[in-house]
PDB file of N, CA and C in Angstrom:
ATOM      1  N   UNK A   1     -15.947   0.932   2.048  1.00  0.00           N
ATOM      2  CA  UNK A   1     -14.522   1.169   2.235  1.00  0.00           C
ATOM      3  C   UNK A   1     -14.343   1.960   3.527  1.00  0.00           C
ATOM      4  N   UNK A   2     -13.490   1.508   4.433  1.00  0.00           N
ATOM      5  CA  UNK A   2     -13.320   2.161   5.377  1.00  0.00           C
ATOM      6  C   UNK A   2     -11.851   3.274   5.502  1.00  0.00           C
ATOM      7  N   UNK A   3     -12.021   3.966   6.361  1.00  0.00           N
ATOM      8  CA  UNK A   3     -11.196   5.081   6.192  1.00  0.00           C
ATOM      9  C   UNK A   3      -9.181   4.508   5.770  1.00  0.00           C
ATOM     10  N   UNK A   4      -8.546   3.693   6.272  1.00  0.00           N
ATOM     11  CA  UNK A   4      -7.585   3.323   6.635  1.00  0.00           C
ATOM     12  C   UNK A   4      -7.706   2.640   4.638  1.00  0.00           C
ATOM     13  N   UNK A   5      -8.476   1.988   3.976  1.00  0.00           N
ATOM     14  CA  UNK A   5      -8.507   1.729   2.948  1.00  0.00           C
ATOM     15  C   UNK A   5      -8.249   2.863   2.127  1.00  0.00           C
ATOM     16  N   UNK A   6      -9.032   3.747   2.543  1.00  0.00           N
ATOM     17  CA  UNK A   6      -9.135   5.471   1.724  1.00  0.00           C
ATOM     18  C   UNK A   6      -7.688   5.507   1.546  1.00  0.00           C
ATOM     19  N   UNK A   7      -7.133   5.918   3.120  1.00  0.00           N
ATOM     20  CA  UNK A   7      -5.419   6.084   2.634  1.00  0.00           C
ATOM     21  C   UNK A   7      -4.894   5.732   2.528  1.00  0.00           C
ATOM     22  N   UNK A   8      -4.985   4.208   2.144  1.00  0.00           N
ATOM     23  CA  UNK A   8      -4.221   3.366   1.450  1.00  0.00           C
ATOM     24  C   UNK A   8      -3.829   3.952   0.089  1.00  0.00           C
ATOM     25  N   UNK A   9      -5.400   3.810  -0.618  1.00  0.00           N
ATOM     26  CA  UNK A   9      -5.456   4.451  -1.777  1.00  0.00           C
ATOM     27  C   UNK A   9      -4.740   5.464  -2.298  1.00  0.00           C
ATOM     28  N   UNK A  10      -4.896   6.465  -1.846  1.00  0.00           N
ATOM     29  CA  UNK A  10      -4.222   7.665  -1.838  1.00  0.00           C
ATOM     30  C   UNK A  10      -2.488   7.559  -1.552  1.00  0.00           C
ATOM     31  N   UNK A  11      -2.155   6.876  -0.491  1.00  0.00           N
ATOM     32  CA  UNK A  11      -0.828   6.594  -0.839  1.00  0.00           C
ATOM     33  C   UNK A  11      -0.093   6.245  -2.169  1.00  0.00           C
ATOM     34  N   UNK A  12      -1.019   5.481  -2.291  1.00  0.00           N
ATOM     35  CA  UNK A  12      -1.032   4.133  -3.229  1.00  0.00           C
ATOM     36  C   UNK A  12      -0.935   5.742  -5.014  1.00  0.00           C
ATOM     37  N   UNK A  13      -1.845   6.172  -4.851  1.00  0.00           N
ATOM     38  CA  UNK A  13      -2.036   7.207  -5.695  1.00  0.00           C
ATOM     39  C   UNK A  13      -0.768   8.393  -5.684  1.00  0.00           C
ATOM     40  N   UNK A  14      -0.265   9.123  -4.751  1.00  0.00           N
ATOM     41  CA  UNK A  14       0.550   9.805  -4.635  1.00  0.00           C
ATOM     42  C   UNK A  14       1.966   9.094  -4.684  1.00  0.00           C
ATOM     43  N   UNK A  15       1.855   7.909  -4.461  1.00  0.00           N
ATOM     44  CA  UNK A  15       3.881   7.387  -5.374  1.00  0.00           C
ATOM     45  C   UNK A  15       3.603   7.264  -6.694  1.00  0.00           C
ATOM     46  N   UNK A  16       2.668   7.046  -7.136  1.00  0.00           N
ATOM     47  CA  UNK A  16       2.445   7.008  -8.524  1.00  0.00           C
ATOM     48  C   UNK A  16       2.321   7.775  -9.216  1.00  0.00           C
ATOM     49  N   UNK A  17       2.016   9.051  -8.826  1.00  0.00           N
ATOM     50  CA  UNK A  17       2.247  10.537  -9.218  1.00  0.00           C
ATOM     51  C   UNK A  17       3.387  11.641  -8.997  1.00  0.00           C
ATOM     52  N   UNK A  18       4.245  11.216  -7.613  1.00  0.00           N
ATOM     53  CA  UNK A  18       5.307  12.030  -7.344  1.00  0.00           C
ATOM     54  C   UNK A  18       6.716  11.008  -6.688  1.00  0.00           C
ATOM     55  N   UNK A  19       6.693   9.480  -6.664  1.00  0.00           N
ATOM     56  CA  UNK A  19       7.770   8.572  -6.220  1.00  0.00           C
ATOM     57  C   UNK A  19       7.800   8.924  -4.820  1.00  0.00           C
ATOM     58  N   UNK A  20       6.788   9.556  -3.935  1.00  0.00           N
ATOM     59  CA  UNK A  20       7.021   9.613  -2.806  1.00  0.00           C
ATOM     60  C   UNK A  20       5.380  10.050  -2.172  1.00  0.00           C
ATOM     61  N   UNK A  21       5.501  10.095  -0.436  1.00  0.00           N
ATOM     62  CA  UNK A  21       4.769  10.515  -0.086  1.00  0.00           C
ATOM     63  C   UNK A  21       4.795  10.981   1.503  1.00  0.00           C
ATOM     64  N   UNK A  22       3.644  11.049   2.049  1.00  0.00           N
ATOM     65  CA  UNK A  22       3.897  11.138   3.765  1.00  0.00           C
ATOM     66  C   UNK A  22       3.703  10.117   4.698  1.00  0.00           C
ATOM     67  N   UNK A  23       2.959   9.021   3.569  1.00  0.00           N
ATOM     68  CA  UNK A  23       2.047   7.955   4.530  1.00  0.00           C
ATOM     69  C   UNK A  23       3.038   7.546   5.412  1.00  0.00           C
ATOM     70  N   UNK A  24       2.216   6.492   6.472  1.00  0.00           N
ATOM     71  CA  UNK A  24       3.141   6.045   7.615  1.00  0.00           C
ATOM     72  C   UNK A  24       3.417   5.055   6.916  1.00  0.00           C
ATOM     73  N   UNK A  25       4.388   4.304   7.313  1.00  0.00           N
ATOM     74  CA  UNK A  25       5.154   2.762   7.412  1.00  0.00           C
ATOM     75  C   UNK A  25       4.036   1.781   6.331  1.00  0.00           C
ATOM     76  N   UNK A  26       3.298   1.672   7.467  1.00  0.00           N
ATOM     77  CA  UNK A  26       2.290   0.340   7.283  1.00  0.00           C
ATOM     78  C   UNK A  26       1.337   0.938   5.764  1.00  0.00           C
ATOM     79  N   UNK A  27       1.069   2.203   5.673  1.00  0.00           N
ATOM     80  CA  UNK A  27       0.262   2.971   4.567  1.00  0.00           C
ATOM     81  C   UNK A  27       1.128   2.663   2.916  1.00  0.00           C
ATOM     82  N   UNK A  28       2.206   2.923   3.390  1.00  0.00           N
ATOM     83  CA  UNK A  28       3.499   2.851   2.666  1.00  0.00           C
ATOM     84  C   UNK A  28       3.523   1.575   1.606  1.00  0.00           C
ATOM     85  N   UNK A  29       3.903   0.212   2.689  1.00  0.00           N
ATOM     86  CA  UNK A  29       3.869  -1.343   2.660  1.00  0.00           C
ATOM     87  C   UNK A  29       2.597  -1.540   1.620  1.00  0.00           C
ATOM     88  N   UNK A  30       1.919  -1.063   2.464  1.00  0.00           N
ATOM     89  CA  UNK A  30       0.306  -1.554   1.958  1.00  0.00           C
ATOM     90  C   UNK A  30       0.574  -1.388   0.266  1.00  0.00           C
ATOM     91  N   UNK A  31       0.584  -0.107  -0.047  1.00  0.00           N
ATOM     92  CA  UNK A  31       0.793   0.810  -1.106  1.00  0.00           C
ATOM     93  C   UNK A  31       1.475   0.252  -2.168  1.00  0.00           C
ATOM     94  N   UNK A  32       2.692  -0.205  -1.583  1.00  0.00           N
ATOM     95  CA  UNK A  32       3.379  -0.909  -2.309  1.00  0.00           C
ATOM     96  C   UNK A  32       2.984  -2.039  -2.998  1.00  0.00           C
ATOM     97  N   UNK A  33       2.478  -2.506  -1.883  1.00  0.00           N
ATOM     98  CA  UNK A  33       1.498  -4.365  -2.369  1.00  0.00           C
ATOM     99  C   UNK A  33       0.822  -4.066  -3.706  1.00  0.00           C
ATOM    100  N   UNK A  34      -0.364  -2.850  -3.081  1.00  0.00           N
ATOM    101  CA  UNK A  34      -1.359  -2.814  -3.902  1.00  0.00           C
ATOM    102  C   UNK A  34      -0.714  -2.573  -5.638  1.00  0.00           C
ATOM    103  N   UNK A  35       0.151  -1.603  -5.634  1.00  0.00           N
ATOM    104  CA  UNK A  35       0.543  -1.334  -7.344  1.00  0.00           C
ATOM    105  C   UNK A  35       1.451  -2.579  -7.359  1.00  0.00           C
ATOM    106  N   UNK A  36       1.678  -3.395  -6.297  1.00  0.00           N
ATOM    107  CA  UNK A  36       2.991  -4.432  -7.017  1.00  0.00           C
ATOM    108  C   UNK A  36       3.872  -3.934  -7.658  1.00  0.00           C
ATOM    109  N   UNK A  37       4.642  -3.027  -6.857  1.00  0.00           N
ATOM    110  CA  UNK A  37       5.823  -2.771  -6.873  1.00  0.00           C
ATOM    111  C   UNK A  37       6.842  -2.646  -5.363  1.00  0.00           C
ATOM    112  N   UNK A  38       7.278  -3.174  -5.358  1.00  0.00           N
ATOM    113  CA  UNK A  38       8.457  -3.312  -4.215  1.00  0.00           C
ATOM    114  C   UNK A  38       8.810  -2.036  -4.034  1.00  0.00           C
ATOM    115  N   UNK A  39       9.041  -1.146  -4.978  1.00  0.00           N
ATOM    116  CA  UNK A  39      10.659  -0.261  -4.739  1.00  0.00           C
ATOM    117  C   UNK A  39       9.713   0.714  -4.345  1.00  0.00           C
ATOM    118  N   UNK A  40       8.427   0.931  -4.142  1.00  0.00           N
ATOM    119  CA  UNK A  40       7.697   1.649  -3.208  1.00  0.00           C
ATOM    120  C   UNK A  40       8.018   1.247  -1.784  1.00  0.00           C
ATOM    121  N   UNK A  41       8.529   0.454  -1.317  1.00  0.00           N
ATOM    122  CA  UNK A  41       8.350  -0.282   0.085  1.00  0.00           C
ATOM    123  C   UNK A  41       9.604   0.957   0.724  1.00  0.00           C
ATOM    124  N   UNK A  42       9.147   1.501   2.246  1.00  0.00           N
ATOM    125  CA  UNK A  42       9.821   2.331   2.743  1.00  0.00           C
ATOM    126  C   UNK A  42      11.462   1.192   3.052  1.00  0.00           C
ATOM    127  N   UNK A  43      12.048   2.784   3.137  1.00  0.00           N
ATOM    128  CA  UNK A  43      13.775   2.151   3.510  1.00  0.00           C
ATOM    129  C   UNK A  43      13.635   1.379   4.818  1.00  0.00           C
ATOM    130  N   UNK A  44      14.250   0.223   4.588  1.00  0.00           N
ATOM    131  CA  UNK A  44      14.841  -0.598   5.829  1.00  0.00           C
ATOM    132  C   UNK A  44      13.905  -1.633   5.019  1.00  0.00           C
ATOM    133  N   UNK A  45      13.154  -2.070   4.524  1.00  0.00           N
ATOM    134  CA  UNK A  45      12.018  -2.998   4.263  1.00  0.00           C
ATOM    135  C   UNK A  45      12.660  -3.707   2.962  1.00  0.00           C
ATOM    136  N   UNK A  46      13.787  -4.845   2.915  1.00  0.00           N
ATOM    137  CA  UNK A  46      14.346  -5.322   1.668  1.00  0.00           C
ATOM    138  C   UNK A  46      13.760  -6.335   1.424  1.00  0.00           C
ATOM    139  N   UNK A  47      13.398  -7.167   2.528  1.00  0.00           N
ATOM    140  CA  UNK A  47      12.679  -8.819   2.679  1.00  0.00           C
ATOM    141  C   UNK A  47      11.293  -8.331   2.436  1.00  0.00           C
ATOM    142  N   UNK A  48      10.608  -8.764   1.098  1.00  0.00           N
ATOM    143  CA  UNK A  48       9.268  -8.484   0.709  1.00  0.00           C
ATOM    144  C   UNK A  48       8.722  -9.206   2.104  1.00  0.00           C
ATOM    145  N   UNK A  49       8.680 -10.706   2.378  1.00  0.00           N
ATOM    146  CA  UNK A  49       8.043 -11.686   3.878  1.00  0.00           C
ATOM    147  C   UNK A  49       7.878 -10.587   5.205  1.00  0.00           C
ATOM    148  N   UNK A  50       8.858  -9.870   5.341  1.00  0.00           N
ATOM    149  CA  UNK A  50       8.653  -9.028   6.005  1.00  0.00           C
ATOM    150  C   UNK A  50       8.040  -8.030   6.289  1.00  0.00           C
ATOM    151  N   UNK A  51       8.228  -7.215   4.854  1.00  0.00           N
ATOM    152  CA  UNK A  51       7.521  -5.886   4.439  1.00  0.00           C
ATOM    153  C   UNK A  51       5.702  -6.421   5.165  1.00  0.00           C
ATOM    154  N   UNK A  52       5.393  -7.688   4.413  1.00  0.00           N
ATOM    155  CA  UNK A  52       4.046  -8.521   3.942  1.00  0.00           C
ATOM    156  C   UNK A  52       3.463  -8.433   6.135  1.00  0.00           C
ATOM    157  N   UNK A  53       4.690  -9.293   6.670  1.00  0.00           N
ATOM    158  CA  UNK A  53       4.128  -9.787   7.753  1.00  0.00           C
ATOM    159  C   UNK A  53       3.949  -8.288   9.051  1.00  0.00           C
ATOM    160  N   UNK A  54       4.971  -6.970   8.549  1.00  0.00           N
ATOM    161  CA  UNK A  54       4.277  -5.952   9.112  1.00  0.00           C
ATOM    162  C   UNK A  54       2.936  -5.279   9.400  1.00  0.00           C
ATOM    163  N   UNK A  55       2.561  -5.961   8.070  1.00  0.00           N
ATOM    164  CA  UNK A  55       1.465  -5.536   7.761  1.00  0.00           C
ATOM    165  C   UNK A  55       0.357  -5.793   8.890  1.00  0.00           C
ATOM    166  N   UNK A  56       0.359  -7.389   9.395  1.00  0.00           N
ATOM    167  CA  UNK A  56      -0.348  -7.714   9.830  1.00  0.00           C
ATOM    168  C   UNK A  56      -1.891  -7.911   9.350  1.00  0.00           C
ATOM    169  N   UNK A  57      -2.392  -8.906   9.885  1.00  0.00           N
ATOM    170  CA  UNK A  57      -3.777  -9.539   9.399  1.00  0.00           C
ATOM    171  C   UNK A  57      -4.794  -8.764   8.871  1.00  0.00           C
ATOM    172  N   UNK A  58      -4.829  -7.867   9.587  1.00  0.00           N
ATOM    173  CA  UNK A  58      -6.178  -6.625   9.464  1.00  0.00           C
ATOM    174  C   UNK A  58      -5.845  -6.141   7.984  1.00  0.00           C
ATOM    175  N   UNK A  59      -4.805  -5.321   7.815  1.00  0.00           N
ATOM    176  CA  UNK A  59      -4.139  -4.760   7.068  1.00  0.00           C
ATOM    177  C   UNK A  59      -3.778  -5.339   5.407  1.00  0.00           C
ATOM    178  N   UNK A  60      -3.440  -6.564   5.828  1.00  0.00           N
ATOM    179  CA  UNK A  60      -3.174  -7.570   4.673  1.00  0.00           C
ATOM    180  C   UNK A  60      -4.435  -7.816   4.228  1.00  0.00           C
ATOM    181  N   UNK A  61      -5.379  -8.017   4.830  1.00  0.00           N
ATOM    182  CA  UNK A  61      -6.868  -8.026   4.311  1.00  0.00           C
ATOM    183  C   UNK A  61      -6.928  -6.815   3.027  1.00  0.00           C
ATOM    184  N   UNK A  62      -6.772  -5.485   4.167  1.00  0.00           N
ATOM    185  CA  UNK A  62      -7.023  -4.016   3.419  1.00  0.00           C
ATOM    186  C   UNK A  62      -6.912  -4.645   1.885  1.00  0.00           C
ATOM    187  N   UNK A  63      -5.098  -4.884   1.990  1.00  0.00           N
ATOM    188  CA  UNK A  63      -4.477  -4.934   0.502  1.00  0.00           C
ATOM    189  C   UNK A  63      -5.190  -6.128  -0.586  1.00  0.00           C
ATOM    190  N   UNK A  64      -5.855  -7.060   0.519  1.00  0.00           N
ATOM    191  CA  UNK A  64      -6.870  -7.986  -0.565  1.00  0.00           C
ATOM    192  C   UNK A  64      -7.926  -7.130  -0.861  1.00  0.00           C
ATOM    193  N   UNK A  65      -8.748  -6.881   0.169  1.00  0.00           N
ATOM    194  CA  UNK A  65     -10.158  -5.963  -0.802  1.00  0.00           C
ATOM    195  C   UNK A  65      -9.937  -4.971  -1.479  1.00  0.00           C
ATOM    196  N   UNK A  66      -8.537  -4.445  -1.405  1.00  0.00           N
ATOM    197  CA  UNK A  66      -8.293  -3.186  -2.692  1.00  0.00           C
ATOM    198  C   UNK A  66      -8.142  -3.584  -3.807  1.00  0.00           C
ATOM    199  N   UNK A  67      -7.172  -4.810  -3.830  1.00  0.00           N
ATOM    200  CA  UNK A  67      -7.197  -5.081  -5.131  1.00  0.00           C
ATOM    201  C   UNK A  67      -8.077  -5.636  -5.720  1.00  0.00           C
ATOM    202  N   UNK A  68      -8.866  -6.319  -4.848  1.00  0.00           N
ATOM    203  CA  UNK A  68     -10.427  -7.082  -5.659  1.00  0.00           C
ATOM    204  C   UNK A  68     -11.633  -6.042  -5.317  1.00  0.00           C
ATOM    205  N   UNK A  69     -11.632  -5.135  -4.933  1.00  0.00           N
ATOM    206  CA  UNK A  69     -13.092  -4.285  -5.184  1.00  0.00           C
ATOM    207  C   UNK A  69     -12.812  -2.865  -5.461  1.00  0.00           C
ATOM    208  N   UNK A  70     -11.201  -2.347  -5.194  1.00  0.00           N
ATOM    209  CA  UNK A  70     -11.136  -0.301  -5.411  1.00  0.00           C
ATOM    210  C   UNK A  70      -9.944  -0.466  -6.084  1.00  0.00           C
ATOM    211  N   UNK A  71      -9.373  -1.399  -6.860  1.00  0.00           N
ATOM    212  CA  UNK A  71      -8.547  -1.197  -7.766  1.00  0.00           C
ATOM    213  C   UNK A  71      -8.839   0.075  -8.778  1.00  0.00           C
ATOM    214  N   UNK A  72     -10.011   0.407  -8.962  1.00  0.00           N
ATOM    215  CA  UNK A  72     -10.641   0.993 -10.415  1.00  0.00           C
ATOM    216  C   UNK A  72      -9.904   2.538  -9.763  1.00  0.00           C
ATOM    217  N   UNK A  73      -9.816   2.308  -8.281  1.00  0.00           N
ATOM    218  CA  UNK A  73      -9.263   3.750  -7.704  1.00  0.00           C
ATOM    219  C   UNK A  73      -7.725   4.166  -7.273  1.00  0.00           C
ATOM    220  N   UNK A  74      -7.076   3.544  -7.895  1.00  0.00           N
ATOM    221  CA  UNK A  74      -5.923   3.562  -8.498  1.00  0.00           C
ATOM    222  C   UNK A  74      -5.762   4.252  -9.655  1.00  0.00           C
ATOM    223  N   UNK A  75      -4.922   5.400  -9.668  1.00  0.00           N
ATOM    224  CA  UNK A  75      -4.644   6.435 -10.889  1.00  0.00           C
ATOM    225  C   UNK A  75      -3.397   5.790 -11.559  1.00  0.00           C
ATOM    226  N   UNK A  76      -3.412   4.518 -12.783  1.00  0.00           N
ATOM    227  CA  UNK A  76      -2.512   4.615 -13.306  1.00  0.00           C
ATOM    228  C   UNK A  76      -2.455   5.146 -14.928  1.00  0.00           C
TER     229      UNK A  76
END
């Protein structure tokens, strides 16, 4: 797991514990993907296609290998 995955995670972990957090934008998006929930997605971001294509390639990857190999690191 590389670092940018880490704080995914942790984003991903801290809306799920407090409905908010510090991550950036793209940390945010990601975050959102990963628990599959939208209403994590930062303000301005209504078009999920969008939210998705911010992400960009690299990134959209992230949100595939989280959910298929560090899901277990998700605090729900």
């Amino acid at each position: 797991m590389n670092s940018e995955q880490q704080r995914i995670i942790e984003v991903a972990n801290e809306l799920l514990a407090h409905d908010s957090t510090g991550g950036s934008t793209s940390e945010q998006i990601a975050a959102a993907f990963i628990l599959n929930e939208m209403k994590y997605l930062p303000f301005g971001y209504f078009n999920i296609a969008d939210a998705w294509d911010r992400l960009g390639s690299q990134w959209q990857q992230y949100v595939r290998d989280i959910q298929h190999d560090y899901s277990h690191l998700i605090q729900r």
